[in-house]
Protein backbone atom coordinates (compact mmCIF):
# COMPACT_ATOMS: atom_id res chain seq x y z
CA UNK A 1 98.12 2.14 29.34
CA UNK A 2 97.46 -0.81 27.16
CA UNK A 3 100.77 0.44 25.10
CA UNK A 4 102.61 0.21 28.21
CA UNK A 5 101.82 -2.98 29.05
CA UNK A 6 102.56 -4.23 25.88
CA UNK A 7 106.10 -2.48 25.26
CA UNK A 8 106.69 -4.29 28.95
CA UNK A 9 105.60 -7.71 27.91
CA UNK A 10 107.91 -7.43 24.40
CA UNK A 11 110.25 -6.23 26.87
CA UNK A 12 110.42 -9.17 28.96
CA UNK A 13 110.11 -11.70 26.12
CA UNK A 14 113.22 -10.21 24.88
CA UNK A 15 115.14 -10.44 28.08
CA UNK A 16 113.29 -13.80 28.41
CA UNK A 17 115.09 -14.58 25.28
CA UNK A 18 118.31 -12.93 25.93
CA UNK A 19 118.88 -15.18 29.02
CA UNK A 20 118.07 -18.05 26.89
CA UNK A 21 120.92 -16.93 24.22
CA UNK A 22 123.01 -16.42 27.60
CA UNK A 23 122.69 -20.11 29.21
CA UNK A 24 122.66 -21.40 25.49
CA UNK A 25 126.38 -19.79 25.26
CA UNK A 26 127.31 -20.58 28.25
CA UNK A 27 126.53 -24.28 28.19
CA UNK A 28 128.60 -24.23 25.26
CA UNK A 29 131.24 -22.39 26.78
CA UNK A 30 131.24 -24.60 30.42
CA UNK A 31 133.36 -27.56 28.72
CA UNK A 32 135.88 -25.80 27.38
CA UNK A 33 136.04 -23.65 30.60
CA UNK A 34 136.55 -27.11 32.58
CA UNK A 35 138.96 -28.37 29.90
CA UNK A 36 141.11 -25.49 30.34
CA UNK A 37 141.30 -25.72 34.09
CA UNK A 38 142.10 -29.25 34.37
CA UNK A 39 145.15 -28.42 31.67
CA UNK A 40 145.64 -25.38 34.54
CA UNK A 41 145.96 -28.03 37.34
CA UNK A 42 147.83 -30.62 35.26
CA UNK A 43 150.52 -27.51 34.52
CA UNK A 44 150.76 -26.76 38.09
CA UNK A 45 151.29 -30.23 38.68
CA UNK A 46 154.25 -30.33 36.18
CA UNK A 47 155.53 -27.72 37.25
């Protein structure tokens, strides 16, 4: 029982930790996301 609880509680503190990895990267990732779709717009607007 006590094993259990324990694999669940490393289990969580890794997807605790996973989802920090996640928003880390994706934080990173958001202003080159919103740099590329304001070159998008200013394209369409060229064009």
């Amino acid at each position: 029982m006590i094993r259990k609880l324990n694999e669940y509680m490393e289990y969580r503190k890794n997807r605790k930790a996973a989802m920090r990895a996640l928003m880390g990267l994706a934080a990173a990732l958001l202003p080159a996301l919103e740099e590329m779709t304001a070159l998008l717009s200013d394209g369409k607007r060229i064009l």
